[in-house]
Protein backbone atom coordinates (compact mmCIF):
# COMPACT_ATOMS: atom_id res chain seq x y z
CA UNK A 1 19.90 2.77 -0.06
CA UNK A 2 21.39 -0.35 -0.40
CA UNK A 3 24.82 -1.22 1.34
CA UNK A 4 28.11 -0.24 -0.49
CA UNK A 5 30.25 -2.53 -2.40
CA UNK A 6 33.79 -3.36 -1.33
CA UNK A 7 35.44 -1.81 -4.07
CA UNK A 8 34.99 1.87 -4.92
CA UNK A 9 32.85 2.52 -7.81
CA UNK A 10 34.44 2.91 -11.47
CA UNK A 11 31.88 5.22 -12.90
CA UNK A 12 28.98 7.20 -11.90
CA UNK A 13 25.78 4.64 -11.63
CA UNK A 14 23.14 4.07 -10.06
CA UNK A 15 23.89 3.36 -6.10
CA UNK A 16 21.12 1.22 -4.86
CA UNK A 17 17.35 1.17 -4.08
CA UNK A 18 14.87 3.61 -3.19
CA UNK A 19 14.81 5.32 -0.32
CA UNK A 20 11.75 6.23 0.77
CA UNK A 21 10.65 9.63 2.10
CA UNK A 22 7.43 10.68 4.75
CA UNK A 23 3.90 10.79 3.06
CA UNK A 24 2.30 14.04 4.67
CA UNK A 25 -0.54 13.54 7.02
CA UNK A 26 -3.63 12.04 4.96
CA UNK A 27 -1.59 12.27 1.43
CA UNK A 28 -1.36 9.44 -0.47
CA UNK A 29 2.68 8.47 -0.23
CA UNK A 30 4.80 10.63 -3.14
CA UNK A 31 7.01 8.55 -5.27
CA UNK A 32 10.20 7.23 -3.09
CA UNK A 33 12.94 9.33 -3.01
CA UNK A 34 16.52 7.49 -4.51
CA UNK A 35 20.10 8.37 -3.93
CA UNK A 36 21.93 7.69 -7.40
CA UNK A 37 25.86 9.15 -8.24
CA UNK A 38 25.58 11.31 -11.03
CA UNK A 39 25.28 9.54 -14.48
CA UNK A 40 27.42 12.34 -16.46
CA UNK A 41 25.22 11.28 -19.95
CA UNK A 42 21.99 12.15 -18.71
CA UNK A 43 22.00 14.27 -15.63
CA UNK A 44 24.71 17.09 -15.76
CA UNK A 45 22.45 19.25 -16.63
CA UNK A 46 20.54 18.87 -13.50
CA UNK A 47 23.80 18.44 -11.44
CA UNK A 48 24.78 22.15 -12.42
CA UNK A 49 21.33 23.73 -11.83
CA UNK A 50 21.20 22.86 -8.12
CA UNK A 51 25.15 23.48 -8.01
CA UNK A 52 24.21 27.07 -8.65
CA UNK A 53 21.32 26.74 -6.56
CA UNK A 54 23.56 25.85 -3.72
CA UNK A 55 26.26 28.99 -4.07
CA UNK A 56 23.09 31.36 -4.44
CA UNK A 57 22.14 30.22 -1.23
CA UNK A 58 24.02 31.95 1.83
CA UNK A 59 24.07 35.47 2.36
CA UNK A 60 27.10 35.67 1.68
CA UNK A 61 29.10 35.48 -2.27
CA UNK A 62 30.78 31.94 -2.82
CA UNK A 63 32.95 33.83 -5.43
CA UNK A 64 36.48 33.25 -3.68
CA UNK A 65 35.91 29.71 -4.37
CA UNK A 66 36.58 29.69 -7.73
CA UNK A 67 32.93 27.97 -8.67
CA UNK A 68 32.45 28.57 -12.57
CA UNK A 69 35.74 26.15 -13.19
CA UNK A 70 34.37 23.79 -10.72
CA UNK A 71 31.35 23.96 -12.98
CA UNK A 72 33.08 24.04 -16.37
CA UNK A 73 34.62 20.06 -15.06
CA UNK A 74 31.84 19.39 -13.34
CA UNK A 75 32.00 15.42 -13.43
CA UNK A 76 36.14 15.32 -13.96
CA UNK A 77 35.75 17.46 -10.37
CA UNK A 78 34.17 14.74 -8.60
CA UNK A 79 35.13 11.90 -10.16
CA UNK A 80 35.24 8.28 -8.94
CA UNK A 81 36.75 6.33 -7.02
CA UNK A 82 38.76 9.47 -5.62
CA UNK A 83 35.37 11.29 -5.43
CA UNK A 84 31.17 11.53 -6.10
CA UNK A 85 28.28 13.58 -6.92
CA UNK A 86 25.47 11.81 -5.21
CA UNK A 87 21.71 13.26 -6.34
CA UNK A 88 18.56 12.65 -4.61
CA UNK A 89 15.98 12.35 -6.76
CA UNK A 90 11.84 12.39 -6.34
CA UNK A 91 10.96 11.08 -9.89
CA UNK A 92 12.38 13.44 -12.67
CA UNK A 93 13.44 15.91 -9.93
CA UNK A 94 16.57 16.69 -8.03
CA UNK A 95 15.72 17.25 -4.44
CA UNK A 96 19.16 17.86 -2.86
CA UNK A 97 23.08 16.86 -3.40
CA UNK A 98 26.41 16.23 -1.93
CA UNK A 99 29.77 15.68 -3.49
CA UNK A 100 33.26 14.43 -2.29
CA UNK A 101 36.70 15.67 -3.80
CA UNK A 102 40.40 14.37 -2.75
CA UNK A 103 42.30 16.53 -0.69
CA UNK A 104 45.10 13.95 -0.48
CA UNK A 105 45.14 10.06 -0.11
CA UNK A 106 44.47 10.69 3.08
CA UNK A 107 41.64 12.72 3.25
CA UNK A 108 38.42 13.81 1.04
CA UNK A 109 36.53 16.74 1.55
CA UNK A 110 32.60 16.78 2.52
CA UNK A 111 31.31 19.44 -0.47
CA UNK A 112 27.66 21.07 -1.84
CA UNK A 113 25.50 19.37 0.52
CA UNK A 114 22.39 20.66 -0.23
CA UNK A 115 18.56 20.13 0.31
CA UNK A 116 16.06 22.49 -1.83
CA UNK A 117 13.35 24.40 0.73
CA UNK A 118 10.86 22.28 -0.42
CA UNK A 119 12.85 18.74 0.66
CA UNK A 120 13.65 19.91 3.62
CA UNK A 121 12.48 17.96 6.59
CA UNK A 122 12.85 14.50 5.33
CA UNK A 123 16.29 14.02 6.11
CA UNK A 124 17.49 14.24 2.82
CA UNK A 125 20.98 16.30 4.20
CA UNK A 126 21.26 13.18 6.79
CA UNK A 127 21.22 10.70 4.11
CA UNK A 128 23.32 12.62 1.40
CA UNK A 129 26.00 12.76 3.68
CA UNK A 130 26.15 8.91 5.23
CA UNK A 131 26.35 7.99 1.29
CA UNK A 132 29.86 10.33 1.18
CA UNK A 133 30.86 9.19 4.00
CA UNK A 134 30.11 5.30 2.56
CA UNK A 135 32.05 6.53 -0.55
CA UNK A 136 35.00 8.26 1.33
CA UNK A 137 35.40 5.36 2.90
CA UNK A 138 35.50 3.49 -0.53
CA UNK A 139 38.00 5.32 -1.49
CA UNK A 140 40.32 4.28 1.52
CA UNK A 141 39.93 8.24 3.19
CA UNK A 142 41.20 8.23 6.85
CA UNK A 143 39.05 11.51 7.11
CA UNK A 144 36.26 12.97 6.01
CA UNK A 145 37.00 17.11 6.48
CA UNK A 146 34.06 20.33 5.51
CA UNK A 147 33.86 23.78 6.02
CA UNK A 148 30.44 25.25 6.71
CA UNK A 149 29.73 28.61 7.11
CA UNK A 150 28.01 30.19 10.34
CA UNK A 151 24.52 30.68 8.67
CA UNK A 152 24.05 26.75 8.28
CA UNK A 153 23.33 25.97 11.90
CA UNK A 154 21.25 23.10 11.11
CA UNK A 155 24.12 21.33 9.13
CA UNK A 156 26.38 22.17 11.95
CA UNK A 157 24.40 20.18 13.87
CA UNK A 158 24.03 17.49 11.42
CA UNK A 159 27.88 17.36 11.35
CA UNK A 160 28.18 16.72 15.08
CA UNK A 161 24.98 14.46 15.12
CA UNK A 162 27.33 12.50 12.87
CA UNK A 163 30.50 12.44 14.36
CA UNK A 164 32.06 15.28 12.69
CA UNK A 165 34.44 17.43 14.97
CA UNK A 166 36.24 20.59 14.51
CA UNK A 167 39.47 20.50 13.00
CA UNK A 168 42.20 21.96 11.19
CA UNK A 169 41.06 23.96 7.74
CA UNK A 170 41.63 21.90 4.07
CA UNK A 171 40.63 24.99 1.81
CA UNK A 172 40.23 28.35 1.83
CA UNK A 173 37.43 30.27 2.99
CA UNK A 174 37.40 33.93 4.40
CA UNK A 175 34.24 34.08 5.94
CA UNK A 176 34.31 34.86 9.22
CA UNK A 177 33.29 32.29 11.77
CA UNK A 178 33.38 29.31 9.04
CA UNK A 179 33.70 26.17 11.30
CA UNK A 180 36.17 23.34 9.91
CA UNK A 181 35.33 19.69 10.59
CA UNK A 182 36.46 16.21 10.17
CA UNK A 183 35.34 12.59 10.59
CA UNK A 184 37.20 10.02 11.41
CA UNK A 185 36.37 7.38 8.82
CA UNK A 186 38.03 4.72 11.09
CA UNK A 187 34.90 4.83 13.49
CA UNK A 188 31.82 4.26 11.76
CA UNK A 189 28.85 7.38 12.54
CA UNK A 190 26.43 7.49 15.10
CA UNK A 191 23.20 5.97 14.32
């Protein structure tokens, strides 16, 4: 992925370079995967399908957050320079997401980072996030604040691997043992 720009994008585009993924042992390489922002004309469509893919995922029912207006704005939701829908893409596939919304001038909130089964592994989740947190930081956040629920124990750990501490809630979510984070956008991630 190639470094951000100074100034916060205007539009979703197209956010760099390839970035390329591990061949399995003895396979030829697959095609690189790219991080892009969502281009609204073309790829909605897939934006929403691993959306729902993403709140069908816990064990638990995403309903108390409200998800089929999030989905009915999808792109006026996220939108730049206040916010993002970053895709990573394998060819004409989506292989994971991540998204960033404004919770105030101060702060945007981490949201639907998610890596398919079949992606996972290649540090897809690591890379989705470090391009919100390049784009939060665009966008002049102090912090960078998530919930994740108790199931996701590897993204936990992703969170702290990054910097991410725990910290007071910016939405609400009833599930019991949720964990709240936030990065301080001021000091740039580990690694």
């Amino acid at each position: 992925m190639s470094a951000p720009s100074s100034s916060p994008p205007s539009s979703f585009a197209a956010c760099g370079a390839p970035v390329s993924d591990r061949p399995g042992a003895g396979d030829a390489a697959p095609p690189a995967v790219q991080l892009r922002d969502l281009d609204v004309a073309h790829e909605l469509p897939q934006a929403l399908a691993i959306f729902r893919e993403y709140v069908a995922s816990p064990t638990v029912s995403l309903d108390y957050q409200g998800h089929a207006a999030e989905f009915a704005d999808l792109a006026g939701h996220y939108a730049p320079p206040q916010g993002g829908l970053v895709l990573a893409w394998r060819g004409d596939e989506v292989l994971g997401c991540a998204a960033l919304r404004r919770v105030d001038a101060q702060r945007g909130e981490l949201k639907r980072v998610y890596v398919r089964p079949a992606a996972r592994g290649l540090r897809l989740g690591e890379r989705l996030v470090r391009a919100v947190i390049a784009r939060a930081t665009q966008a002049g956040y102090q912090r960078l604040c998530l919930d994740v629920l108790p199931e996701f124990q590897a993204a936990q750990r992703l969170y702290e691997r990054l910097g991410f501490v725990d910290a007071e809630a910016v939405t609400f979510n009833p599930v019991p043992g949720t964990r709240f984070m936030a990065l301080n956008l001021a000091e740039p991630p580990p690694g």
